[in-house]
C-alpha atoms as a PDB file:
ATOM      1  CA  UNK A   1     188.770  54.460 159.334  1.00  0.00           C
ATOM      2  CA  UNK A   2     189.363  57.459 156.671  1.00  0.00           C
ATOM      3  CA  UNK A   3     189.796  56.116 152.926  1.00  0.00           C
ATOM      4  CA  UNK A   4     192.533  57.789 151.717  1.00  0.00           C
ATOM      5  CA  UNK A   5     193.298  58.175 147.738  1.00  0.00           C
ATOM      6  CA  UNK A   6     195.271  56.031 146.176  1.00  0.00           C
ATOM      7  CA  UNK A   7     197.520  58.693 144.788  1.00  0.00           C
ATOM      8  CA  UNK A   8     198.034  60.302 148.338  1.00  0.00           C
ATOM      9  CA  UNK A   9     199.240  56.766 149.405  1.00  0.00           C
ATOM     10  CA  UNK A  10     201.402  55.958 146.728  1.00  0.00           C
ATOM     11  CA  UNK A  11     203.367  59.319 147.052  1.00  0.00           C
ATOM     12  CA  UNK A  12     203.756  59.015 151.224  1.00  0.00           C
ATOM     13  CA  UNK A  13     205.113  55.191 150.165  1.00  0.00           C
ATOM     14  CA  UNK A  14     207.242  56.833 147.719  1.00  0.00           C
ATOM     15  CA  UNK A  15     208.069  59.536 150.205  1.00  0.00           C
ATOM     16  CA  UNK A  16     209.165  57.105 152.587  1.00  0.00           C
ATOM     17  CA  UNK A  17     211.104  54.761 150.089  1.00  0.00           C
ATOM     18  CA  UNK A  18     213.210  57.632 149.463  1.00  0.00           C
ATOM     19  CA  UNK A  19     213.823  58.895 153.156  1.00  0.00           C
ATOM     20  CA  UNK A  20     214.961  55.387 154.117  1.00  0.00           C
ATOM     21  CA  UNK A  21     217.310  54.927 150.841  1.00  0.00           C
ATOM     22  CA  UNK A  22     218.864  58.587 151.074  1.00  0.00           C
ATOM     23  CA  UNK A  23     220.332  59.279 154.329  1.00  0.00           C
ATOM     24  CA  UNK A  24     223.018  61.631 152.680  1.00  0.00           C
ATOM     25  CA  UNK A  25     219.762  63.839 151.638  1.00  0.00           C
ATOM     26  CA  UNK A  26     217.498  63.301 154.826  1.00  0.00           C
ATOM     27  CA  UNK A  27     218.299  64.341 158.695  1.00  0.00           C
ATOM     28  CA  UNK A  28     216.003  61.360 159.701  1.00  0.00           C
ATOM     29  CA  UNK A  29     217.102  58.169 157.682  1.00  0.00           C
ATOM     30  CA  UNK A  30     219.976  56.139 159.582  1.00  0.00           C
ATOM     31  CA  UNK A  31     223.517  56.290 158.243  1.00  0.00           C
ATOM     32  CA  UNK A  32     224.195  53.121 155.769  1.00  0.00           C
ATOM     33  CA  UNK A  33     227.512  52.742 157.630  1.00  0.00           C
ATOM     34  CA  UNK A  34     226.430  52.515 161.144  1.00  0.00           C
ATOM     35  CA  UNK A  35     224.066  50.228 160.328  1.00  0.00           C
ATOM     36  CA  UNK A  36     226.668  47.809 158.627  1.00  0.00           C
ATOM     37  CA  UNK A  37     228.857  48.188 161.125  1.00  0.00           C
ATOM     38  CA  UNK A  38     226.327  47.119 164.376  1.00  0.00           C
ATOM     39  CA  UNK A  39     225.220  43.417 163.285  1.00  0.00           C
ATOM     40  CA  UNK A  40     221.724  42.744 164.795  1.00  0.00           C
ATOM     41  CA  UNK A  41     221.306  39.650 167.012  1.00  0.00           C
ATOM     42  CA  UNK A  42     220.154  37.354 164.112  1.00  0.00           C
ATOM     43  CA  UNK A  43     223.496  37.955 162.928  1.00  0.00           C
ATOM     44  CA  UNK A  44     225.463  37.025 166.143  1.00  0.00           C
ATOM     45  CA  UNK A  45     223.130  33.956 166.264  1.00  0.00           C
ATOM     46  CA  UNK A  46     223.891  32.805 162.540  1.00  0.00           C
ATOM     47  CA  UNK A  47     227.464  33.461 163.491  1.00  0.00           C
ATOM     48  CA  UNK A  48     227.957  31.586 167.056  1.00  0.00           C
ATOM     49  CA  UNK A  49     225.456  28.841 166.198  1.00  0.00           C
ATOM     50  CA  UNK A  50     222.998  27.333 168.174  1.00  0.00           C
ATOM     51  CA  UNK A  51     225.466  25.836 170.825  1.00  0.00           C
ATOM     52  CA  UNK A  52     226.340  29.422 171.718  1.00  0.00           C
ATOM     53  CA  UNK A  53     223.159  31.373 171.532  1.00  0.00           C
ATOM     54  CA  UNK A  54     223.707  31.886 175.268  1.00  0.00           C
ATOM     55  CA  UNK A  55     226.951  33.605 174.478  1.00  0.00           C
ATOM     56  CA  UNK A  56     225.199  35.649 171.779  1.00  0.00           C
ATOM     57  CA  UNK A  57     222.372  36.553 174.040  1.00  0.00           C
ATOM     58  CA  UNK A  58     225.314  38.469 176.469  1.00  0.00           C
ATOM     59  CA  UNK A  59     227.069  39.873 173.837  1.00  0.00           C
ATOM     60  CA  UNK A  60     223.624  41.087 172.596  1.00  0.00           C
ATOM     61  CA  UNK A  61     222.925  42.955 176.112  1.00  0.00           C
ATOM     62  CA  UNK A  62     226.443  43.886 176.428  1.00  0.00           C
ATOM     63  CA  UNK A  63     226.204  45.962 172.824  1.00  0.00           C
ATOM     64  CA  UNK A  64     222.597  47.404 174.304  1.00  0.00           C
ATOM     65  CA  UNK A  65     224.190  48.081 177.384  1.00  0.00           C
ATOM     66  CA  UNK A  66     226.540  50.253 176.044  1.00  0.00           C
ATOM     67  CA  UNK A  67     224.662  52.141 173.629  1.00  0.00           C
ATOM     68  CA  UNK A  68     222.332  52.851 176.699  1.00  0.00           C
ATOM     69  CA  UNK A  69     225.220  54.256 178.667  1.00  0.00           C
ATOM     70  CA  UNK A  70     226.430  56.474 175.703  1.00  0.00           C
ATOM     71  CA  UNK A  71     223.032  57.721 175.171  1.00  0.00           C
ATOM     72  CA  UNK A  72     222.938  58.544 178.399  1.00  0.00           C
ATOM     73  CA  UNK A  73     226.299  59.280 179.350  1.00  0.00           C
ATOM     74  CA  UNK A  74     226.684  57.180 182.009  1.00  0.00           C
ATOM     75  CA  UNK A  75     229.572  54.834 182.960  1.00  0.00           C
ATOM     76  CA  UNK A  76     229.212  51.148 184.099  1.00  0.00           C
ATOM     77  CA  UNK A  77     232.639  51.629 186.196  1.00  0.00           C
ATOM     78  CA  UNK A  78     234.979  53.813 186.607  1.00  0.00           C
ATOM     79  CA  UNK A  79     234.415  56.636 184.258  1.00  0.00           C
ATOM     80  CA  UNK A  80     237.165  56.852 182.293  1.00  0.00           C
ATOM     81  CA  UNK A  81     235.985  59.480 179.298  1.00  0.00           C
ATOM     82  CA  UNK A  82     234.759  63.004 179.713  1.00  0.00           C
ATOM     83  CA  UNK A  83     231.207  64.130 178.816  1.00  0.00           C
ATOM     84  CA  UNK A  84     229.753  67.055 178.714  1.00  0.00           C
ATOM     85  CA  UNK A  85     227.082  68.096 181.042  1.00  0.00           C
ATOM     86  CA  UNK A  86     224.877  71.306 181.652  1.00  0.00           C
ATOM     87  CA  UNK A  87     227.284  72.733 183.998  1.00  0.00           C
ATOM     88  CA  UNK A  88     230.505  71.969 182.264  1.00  0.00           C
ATOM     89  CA  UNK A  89     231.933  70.965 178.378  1.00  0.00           C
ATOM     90  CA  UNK A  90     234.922  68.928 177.482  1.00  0.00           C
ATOM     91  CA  UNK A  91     236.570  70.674 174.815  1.00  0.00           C
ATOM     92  CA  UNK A  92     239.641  68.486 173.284  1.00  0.00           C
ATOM     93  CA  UNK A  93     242.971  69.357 171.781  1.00  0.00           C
ATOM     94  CA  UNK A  94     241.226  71.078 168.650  1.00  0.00           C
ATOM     95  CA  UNK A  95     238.921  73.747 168.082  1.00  0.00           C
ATOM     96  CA  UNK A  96     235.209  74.160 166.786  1.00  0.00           C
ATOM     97  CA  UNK A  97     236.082  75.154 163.717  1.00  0.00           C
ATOM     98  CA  UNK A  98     239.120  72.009 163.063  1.00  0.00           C
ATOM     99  CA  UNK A  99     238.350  69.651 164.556  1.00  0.00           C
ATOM    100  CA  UNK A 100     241.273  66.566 165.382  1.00  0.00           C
ATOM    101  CA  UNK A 101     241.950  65.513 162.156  1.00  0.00           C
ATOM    102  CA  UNK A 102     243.699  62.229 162.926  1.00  0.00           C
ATOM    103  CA  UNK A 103     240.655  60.684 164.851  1.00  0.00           C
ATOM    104  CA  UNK A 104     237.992  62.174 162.346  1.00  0.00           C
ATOM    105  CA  UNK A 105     240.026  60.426 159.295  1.00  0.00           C
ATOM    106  CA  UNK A 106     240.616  56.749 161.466  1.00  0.00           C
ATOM    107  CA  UNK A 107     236.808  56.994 162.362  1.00  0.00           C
ATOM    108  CA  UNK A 108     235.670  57.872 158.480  1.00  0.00           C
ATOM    109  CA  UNK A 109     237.808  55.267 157.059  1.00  0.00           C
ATOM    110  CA  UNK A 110     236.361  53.123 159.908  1.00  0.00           C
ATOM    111  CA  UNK A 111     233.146  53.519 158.051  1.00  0.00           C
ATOM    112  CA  UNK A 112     234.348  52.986 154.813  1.00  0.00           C
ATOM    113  CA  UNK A 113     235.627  49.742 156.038  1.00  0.00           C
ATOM    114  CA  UNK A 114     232.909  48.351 157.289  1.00  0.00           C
ATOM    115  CA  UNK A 115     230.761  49.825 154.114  1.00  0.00           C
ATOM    116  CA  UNK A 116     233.098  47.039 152.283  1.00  0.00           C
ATOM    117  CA  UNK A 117     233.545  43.988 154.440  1.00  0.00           C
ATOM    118  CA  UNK A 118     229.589  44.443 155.531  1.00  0.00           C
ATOM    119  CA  UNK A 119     228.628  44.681 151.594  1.00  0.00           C
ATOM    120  CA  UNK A 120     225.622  43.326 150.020  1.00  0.00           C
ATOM    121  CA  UNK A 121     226.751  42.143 146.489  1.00  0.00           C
ATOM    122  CA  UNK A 122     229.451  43.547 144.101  1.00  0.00           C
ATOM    123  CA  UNK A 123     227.572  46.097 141.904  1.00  0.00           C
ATOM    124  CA  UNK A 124     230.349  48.469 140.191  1.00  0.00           C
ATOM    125  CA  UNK A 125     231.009  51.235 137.777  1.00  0.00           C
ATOM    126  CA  UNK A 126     234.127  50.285 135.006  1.00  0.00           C
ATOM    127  CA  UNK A 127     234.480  53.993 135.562  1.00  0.00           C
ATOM    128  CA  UNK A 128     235.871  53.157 139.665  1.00  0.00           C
ATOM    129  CA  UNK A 129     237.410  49.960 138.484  1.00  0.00           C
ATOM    130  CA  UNK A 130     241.139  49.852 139.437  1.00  0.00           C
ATOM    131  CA  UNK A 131     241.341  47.399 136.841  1.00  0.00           C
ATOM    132  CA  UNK A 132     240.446  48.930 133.967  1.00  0.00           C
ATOM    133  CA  UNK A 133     241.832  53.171 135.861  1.00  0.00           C
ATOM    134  CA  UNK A 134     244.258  51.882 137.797  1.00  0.00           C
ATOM    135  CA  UNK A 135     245.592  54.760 140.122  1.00  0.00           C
ATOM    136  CA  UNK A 136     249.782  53.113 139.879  1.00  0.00           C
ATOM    137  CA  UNK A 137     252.045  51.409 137.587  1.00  0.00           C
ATOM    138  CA  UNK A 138     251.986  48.778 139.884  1.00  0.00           C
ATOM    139  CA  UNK A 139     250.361  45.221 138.746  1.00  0.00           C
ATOM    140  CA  UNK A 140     246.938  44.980 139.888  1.00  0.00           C
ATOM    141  CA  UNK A 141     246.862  41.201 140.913  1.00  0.00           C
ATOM    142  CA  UNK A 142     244.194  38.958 139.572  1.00  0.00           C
ATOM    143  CA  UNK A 143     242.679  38.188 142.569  1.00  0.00           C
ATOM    144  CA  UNK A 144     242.629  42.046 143.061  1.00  0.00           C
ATOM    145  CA  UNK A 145     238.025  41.839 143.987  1.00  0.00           C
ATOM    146  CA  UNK A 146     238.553  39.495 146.194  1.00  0.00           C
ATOM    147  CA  UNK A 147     240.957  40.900 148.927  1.00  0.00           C
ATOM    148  CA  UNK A 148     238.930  43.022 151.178  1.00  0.00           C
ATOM    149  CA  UNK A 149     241.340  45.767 152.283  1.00  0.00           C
ATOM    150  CA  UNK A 150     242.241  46.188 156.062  1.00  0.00           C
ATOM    151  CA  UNK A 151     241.039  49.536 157.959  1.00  0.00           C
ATOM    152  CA  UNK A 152     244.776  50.064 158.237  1.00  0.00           C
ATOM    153  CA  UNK A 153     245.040  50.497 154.483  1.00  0.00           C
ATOM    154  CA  UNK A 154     241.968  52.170 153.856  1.00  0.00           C
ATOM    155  CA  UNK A 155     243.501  55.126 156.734  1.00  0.00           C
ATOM    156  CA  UNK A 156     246.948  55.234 154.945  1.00  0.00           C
ATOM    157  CA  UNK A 157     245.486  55.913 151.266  1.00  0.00           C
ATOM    158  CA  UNK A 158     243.313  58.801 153.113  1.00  0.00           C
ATOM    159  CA  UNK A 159     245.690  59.995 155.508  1.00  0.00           C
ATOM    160  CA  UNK A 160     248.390  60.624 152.412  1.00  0.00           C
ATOM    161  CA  UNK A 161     245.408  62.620 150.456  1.00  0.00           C
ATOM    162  CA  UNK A 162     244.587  64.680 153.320  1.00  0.00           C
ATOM    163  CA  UNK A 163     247.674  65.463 154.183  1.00  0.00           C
ATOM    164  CA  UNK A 164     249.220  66.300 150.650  1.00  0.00           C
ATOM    165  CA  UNK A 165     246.118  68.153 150.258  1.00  0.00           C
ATOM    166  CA  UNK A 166     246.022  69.868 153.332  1.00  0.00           C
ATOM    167  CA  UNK A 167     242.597  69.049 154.242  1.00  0.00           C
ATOM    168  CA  UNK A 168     240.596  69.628 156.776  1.00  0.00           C
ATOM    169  CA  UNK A 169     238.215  67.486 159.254  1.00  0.00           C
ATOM    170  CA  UNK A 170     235.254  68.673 158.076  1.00  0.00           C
ATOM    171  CA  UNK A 171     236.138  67.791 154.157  1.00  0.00           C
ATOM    172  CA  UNK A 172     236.419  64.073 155.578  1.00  0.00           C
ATOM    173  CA  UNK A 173     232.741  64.189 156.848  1.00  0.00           C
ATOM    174  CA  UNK A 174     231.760  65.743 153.814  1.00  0.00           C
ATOM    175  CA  UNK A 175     233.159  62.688 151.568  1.00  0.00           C
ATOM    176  CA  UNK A 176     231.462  60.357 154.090  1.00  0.00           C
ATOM    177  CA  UNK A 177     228.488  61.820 152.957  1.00  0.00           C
ATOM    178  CA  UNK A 178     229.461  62.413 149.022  1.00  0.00           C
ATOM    179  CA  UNK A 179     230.090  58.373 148.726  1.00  0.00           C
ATOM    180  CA  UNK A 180     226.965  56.923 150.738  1.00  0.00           C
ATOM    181  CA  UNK A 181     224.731  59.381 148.512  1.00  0.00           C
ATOM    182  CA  UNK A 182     226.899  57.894 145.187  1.00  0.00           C
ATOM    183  CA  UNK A 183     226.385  54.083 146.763  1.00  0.00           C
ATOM    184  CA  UNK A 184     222.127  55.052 147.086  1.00  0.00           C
ATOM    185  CA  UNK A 185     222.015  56.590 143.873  1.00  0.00           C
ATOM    186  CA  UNK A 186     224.161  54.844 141.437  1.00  0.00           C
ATOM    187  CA  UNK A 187     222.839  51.706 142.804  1.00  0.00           C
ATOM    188  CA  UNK A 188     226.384  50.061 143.601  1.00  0.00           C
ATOM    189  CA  UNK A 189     228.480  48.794 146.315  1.00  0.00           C
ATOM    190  CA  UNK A 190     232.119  49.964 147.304  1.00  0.00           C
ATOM    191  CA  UNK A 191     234.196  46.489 147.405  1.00  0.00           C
ATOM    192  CA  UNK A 192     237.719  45.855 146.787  1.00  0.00           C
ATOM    193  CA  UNK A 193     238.094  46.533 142.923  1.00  0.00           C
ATOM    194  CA  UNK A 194     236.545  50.101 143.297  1.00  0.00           C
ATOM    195  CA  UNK A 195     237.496  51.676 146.967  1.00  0.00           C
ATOM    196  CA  UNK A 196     239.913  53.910 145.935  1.00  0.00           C
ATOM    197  CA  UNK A 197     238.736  55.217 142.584  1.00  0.00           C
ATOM    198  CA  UNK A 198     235.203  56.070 144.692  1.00  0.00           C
ATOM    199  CA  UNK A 199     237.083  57.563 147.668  1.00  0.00           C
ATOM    200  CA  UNK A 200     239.212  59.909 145.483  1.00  0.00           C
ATOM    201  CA  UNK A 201     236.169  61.082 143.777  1.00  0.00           C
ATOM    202  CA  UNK A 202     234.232  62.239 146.606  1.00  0.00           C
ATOM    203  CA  UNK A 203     237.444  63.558 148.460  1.00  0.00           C
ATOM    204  CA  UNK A 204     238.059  65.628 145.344  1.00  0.00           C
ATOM    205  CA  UNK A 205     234.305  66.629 145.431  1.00  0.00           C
ATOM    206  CA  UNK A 206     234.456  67.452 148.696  1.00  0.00           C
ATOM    207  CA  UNK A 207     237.679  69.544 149.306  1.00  0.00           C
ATOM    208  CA  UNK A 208     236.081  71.613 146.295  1.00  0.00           C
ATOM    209  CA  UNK A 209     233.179  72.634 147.850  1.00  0.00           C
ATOM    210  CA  UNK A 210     233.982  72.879 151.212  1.00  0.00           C
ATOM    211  CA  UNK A 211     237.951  73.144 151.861  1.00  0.00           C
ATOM    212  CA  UNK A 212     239.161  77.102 151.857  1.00  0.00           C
ATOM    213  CA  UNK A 213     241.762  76.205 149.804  1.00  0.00           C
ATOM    214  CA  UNK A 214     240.516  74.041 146.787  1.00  0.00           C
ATOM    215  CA  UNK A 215     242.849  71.755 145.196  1.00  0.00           C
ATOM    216  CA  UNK A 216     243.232  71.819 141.468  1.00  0.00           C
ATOM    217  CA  UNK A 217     242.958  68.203 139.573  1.00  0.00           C
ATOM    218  CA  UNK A 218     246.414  68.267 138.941  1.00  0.00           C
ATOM    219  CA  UNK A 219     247.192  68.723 142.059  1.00  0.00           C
ATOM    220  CA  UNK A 220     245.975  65.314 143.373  1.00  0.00           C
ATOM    221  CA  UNK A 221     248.264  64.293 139.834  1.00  0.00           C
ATOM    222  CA  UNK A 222     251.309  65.278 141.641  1.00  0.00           C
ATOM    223  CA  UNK A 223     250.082  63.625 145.058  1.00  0.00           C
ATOM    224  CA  UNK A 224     249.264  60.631 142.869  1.00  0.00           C
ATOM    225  CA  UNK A 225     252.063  60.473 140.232  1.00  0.00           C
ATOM    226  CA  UNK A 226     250.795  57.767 137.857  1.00  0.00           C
ATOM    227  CA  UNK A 227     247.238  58.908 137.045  1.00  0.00           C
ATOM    228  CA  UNK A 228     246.585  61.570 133.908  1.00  0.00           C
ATOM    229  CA  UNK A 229     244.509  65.003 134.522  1.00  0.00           C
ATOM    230  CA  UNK A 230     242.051  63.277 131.481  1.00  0.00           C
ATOM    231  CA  UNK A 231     241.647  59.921 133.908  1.00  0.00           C
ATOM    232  CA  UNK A 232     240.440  62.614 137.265  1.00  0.00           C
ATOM    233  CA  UNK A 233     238.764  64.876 134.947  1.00  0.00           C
ATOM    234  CA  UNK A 234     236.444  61.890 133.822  1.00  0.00           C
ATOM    235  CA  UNK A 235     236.050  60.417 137.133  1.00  0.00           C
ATOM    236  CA  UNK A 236     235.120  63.393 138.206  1.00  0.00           C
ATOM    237  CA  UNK A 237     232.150  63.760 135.734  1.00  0.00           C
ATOM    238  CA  UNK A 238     230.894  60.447 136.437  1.00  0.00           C
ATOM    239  CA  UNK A 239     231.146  61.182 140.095  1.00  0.00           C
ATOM    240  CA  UNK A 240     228.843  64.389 139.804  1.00  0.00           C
ATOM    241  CA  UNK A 241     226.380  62.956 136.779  1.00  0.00           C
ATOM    242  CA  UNK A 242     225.683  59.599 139.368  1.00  0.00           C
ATOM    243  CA  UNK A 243     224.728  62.252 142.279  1.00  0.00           C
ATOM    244  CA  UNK A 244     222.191  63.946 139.792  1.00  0.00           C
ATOM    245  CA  UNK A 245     224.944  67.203 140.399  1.00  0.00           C
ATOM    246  CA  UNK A 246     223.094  67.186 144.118  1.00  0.00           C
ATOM    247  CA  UNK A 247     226.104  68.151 146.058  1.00  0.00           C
ATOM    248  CA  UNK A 248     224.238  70.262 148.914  1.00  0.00           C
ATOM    249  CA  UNK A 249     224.984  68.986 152.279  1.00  0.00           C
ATOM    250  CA  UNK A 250     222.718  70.718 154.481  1.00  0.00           C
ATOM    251  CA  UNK A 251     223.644  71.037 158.266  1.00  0.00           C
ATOM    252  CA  UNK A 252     220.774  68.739 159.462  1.00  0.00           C
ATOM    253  CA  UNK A 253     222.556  66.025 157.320  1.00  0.00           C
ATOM    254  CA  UNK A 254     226.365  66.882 158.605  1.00  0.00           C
ATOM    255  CA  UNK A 255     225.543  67.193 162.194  1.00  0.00           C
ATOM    256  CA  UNK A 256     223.766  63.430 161.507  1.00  0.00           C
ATOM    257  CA  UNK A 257     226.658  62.373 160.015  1.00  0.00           C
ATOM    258  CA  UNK A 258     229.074  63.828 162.649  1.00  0.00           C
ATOM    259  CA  UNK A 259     227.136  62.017 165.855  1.00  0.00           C
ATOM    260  CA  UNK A 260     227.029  58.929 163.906  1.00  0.00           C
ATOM    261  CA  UNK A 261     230.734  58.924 163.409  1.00  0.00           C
ATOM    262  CA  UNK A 262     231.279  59.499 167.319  1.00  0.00           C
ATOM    263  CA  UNK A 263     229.019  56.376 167.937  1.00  0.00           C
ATOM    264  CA  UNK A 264     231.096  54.442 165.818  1.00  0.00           C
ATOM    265  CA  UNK A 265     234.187  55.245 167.627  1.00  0.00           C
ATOM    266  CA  UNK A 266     232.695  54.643 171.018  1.00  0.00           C
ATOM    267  CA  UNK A 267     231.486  51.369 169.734  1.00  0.00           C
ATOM    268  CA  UNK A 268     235.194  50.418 168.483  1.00  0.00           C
ATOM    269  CA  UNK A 269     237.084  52.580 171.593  1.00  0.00           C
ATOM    270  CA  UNK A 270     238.437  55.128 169.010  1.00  0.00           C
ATOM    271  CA  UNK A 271     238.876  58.366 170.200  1.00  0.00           C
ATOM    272  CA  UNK A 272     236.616  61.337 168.210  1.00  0.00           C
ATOM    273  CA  UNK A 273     236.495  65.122 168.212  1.00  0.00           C
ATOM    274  CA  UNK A 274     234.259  66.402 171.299  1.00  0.00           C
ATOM    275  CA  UNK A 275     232.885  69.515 169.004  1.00  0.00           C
ATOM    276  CA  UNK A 276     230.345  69.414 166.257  1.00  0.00           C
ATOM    277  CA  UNK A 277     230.324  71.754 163.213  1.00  0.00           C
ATOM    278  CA  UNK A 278     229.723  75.104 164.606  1.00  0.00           C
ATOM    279  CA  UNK A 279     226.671  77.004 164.111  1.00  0.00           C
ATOM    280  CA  UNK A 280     228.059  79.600 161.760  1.00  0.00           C
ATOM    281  CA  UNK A 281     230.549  77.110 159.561  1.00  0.00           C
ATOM    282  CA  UNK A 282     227.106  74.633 159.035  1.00  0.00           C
ATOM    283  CA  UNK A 283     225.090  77.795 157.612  1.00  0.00           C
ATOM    284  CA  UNK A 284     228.445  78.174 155.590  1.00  0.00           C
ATOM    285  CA  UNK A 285     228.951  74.801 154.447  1.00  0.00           C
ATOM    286  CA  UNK A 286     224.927  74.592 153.723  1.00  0.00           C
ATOM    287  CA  UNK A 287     225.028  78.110 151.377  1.00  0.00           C
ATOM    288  CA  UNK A 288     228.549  76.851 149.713  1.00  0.00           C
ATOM    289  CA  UNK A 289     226.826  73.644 148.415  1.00  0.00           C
ATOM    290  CA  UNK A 290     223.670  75.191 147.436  1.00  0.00           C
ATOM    291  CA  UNK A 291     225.860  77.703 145.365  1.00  0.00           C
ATOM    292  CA  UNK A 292     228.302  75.092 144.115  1.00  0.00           C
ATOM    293  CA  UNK A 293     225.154  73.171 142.559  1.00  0.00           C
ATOM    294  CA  UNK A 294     223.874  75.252 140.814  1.00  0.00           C
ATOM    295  CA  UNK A 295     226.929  76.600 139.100  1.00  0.00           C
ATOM    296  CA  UNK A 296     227.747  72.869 138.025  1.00  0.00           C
ATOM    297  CA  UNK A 297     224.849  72.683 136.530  1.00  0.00           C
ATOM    298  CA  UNK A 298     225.102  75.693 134.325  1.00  0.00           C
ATOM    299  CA  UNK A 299     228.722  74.201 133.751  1.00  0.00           C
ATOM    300  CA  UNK A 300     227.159  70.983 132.867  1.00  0.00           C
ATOM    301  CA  UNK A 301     225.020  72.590 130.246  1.00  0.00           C
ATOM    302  CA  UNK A 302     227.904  74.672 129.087  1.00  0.00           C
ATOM    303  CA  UNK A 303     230.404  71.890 128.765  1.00  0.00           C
ATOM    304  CA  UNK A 304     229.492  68.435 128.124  1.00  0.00           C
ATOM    305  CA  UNK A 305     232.826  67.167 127.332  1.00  0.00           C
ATOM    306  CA  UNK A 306     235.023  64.377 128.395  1.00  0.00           C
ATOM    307  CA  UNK A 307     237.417  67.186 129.917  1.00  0.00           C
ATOM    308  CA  UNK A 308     234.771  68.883 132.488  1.00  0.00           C
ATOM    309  CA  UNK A 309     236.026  69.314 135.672  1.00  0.00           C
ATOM    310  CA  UNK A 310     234.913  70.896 138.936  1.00  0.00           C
ATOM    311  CA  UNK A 311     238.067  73.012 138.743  1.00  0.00           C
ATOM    312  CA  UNK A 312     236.309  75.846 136.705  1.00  0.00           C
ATOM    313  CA  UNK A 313     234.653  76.560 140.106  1.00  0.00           C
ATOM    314  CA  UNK A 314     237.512  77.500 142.279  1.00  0.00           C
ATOM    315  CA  UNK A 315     237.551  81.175 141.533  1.00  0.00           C
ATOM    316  CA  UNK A 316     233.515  81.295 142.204  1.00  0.00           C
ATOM    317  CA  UNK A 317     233.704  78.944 145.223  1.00  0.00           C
ATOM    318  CA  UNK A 318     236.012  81.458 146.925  1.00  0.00           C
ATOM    319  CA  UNK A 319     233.580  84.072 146.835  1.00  0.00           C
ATOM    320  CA  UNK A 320     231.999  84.821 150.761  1.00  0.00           C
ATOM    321  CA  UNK A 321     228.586  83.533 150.976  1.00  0.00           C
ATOM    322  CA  UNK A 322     225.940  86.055 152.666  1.00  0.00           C
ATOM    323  CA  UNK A 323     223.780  84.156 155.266  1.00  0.00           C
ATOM    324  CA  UNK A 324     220.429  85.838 156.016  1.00  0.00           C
END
């Protein structure tokens, strides 16, 4: 056996610790979300009890089953979805570049909703509380943290952002990956009393860096009538300070992300875009986030005020990035 230094150990543990707990910054750590939302088979047991570990056992080769045939794009019966093979590729109602918007924003808020109902404990921010910054005049009930929300709800809130905002597929991958790198690093959980207030943030985030057509603050003031430009502002600030101002998204990470999302809908019969980011939009996307972050944090040394907001970037973030 070779002895190897303490020190060289300790960082490769380190290393390791941090490729497992950041999957928004590493191509090889597993999405949080598909993991919460494919329960392993000590969780059917617990569930079904020991009169129906049988049962469990089935469902358990019926879930492997079908994971094998995805993998492998094979059908158990009659095949009733397209896949693409060597000699010919299913292309779908939308292009490379956009793709179906509907089915990427029911599959992302598919996510979110199992990030909630599969949750580990209730850690929060006052900052997301709907409680304390609620988003309507309308009473907040008591009981408010204790009423998971359905996927239907969850869709709706998006949907109405996305379209408002005009939107595009691609900024709804990108917030995917803007709230699971905010849930690692802030060290909290998105449950009932915070969803919405952590979804706006990283769609705001998102259509900033990405979207061709930023959308101002205010804007999502007029798409949400009751809340202040002060209230998004500060949200906002919290939102970037929590990610460390680490808002690159490099393609290994969005093409993760994207594949993920389609084995969530096959796992839940959704339908979901047949084309990935294209080759020349991920180099884009990649370059635009690398530029973004580093301009917020000149910004951030520049203006450490309760007012800061993203929105000083939208004449720079329109600027053509060179690829080499």
């Amino acid at each position: 056996w070779e002895e190897v230094p303490a020190d060289t150990w300790h960082q490769e543990c380190s290393e390791n610790v941090a490729l497992d707990s950041n999957p928004s910054d590493h191509a090889r750590a597993s999405t949080i979300f598909l993991s919460k939302s494919q329960p392993d088979e000590t969780d059917y047991r617990s569930k079904l009890g020991d009169v129906n570990k049988t049962f469990a056992s089935t469902l358990v080769a019926v879930r492997d089953r079908r994971k094998s045939n995805h993998t492998s794009h094979v059908s158990p019966g009659v095949l009733s979805k397209k896949y693409s093979s060597c000699s010919t590729i299913f292309i779908d109602d939308s292009t490379v570049s956009q793709p179906n918007l509907k089915s990427t924003i029911k599959c992302v808020t598919l996510a979110i909703f199992y990030h909630i109902k599969n949750r580990d404990s209730d850690r929060s921010l006052d900052i997301f509380d709907e409680k304390i910054h609620p988003l309507s005049r309308e009473h907040v009930p008591d009981n408010y943290s204790l009423i998971d929300p359905e996927h239907k709800l969850i869709y709706r809130f998006v949907r109405t952002l996305f379209s408002a905002a005009q939107l595009t597929a691609e900024c709804a991958i990108v917030t995917l990956v803007y709230l699971e790198r905010l849930l690692t690093y802030a060290e909290i959980d998105i449950c009932p009393c915070n969803w919405k207030r952590i979804v706006l943030g990283a769609i705001l985030l998102a259509s900033k860096v990405w979207d061709d057509q930023a959308v101002w603050n205010v804007d999502y003031c007029q798409i949400l009538k009751d809340i202040t430009v002060e209230d998004m502002n500060e949200m906002e600030r919290h939102f970037l300070e929590l990610l460390q101002f680490n808002i690159n998204v490099p393609a290994s990470v969005y093409a993760k992300y994207y594949f993920d999302l389609r084995s969530l809908a096959d796992d839940n019969n959704l339908s979901f875009p047949l084309e990935p980011l294209s080759k020349e939009r991920a180099h884009k996307l990649e370059a635009i986030s690398r530029l973004c972050e580093d301009k917020y944090r000149d910004l951030s040394k520049a203006a450490m005020r309760r007012s800061f907001s993203t929105d000083h970037l939208v004449g720079f973030r329109r600027s053509a990035a060179v690829i080499s």
